[in-house]
Protein backbone atom coordinates (compact mmCIF):
# COMPACT_ATOMS: atom_id res chain seq x y z
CA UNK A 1 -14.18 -4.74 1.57
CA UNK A 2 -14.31 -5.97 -2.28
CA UNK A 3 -15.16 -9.81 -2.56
CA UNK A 4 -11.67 -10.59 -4.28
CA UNK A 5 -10.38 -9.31 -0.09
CA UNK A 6 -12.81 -12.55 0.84
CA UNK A 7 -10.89 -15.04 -1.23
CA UNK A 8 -7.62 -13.72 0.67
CA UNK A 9 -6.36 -15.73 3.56
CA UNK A 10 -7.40 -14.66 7.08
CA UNK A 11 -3.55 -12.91 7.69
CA UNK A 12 -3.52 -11.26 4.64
CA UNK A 13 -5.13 -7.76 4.94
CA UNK A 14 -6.48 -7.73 8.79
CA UNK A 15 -6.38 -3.42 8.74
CA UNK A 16 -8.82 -3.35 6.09
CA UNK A 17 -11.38 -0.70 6.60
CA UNK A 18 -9.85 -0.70 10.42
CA UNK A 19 -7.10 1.39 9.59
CA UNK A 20 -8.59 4.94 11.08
CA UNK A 21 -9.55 3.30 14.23
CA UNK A 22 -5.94 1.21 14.90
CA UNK A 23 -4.70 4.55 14.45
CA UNK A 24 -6.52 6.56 17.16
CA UNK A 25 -5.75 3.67 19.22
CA UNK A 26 -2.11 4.12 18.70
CA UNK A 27 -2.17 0.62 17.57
CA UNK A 28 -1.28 1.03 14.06
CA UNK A 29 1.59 3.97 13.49
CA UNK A 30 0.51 4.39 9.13
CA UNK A 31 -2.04 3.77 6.46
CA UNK A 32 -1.53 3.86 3.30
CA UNK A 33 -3.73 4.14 0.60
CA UNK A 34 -3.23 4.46 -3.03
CA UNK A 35 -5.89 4.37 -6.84
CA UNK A 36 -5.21 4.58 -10.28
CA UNK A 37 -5.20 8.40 -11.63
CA UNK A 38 -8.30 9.52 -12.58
CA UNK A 39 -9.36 7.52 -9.49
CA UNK A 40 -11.39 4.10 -10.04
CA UNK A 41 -12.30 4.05 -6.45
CA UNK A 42 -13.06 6.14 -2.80
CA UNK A 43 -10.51 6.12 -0.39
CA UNK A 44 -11.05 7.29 3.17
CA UNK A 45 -10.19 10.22 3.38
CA UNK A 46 -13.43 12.20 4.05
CA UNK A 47 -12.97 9.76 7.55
CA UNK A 48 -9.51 10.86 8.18
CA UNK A 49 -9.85 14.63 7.31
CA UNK A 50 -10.89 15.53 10.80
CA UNK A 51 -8.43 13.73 12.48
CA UNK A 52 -5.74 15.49 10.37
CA UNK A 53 -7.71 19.11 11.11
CA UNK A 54 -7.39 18.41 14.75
CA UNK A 55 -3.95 17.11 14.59
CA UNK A 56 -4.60 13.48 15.20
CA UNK A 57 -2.96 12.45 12.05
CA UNK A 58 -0.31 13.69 9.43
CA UNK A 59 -1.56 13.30 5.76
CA UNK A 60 0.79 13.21 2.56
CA UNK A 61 -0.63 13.18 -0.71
CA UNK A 62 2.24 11.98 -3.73
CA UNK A 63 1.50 11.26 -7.10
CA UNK A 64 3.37 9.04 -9.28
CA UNK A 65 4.10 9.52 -12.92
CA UNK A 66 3.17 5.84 -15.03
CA UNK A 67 6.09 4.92 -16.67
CA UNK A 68 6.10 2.55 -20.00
CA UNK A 69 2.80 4.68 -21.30
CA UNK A 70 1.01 3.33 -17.28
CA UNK A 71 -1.31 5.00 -15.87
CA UNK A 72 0.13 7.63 -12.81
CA UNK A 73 -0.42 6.39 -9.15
CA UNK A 74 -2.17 8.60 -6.47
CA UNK A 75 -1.28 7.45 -3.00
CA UNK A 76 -1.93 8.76 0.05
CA UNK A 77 -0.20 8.52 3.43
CA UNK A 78 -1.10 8.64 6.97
CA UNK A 79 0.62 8.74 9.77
CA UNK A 80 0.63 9.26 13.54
CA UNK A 81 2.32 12.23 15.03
CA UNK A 82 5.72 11.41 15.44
CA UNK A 83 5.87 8.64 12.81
CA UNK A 84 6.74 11.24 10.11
CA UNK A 85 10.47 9.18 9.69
CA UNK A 86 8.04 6.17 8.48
CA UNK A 87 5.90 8.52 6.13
CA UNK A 88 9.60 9.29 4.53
CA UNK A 89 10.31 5.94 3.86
CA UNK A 90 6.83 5.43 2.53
CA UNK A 91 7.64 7.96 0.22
CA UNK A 92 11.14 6.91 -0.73
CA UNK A 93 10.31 3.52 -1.54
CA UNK A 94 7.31 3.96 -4.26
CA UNK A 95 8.91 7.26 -5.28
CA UNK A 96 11.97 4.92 -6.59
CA UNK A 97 10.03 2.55 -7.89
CA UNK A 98 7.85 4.52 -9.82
CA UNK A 99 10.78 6.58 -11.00
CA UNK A 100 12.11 3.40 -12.77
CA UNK A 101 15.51 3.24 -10.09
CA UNK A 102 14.91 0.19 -9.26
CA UNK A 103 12.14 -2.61 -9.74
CA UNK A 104 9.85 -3.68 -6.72
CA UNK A 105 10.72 -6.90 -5.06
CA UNK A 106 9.21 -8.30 -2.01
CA UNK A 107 12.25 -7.08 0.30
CA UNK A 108 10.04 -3.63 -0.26
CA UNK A 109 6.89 -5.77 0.46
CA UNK A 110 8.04 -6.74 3.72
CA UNK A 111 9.63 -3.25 4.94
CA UNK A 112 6.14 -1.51 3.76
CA UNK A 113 4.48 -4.00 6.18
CA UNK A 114 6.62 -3.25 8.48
CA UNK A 115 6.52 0.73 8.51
CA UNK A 116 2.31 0.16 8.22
CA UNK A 117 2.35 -1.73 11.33
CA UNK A 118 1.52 -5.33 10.48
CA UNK A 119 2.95 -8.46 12.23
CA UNK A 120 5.48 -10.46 10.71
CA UNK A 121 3.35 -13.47 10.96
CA UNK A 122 0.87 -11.18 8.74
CA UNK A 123 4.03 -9.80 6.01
CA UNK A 124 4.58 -13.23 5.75
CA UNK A 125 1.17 -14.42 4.85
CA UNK A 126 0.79 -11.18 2.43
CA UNK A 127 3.95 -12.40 0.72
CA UNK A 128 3.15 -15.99 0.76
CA UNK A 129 -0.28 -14.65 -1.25
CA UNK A 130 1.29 -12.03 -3.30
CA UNK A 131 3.95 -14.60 -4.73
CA UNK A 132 1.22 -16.75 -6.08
CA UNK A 133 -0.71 -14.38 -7.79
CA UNK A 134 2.41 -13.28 -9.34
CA UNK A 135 3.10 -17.26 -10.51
CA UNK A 136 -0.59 -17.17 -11.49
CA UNK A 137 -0.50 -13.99 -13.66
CA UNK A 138 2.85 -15.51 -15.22
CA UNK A 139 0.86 -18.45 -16.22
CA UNK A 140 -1.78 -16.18 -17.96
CA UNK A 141 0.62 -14.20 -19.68
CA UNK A 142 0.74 -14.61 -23.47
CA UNK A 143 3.79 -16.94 -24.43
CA UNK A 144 6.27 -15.18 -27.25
CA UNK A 145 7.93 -17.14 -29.35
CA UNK A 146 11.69 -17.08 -28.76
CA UNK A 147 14.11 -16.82 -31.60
């Protein structure tokens, strides 16, 4: 866990670096992790690999062309036998956004949490955090002047 996941509240995040093991428990149906291409950081998935080899676990790997000069997006999904429908939708969502369709918005927020697994008392909280640090990085954009 990275010391900004400390200054998160307590909701926000709870499957961090518990994802493989809510899994195997058939408590948690998907994981879903994603890094900057070239990657700026390890994911799991030396821990996951064996659990895919036996059959534990699906694994899909999608990357994600930037778009406005951006840098592309690896991601990579796991899922539960038997989940695949939710790997889909995974897929469908970030493949549209990153595609330019459509924009994000945090109706896609909440159905991701919902297709990982996560409470609704946890989506909340993650939206809850993830609209302030949108209102903070608003505030620390540079202003234009308007004609």
């Amino acid at each position: 866990m990275t010391s900004a996941a400390t200054d998160r509240p307590a909701l926000v995040g709870p499957h961090d670096d518990r994802e493989l093991a809510l899994m195997l428990a058939g408590r948690k149906p998907a994981a879903m992790f994603y890094d900057v291409v070239p990657a700026s950081i390890d994911l799991p998935e030396a821990d996951f690999a064996p659990h895919v080899t036996a059959g534990r676990l699906v694994r899909r790997e999608e990357i994600y062309a930037g778009r406005d000069g951006g840098r592309a997006m690896r991601y990579v999904y796991y899922v539960l036998p038997g989940e695949m429908q939710r790997l889909e939708q995974l897929h469908a969502i970030n493949a549209a956004i990153y595609s330019g369709q459509r924009q994000a918005t945090e109706a896609d927020d909440i159905e991701i949490g919902r297709l990982l697994g996560y409470t609704e008392a946890e989506i909340a909280a993650y939206v809850k955090h993830s609209r302030g640090l949108r209102q903070k990085l608003r505030q620390m954009a540079p202003q234009t002047d308007q004609p």
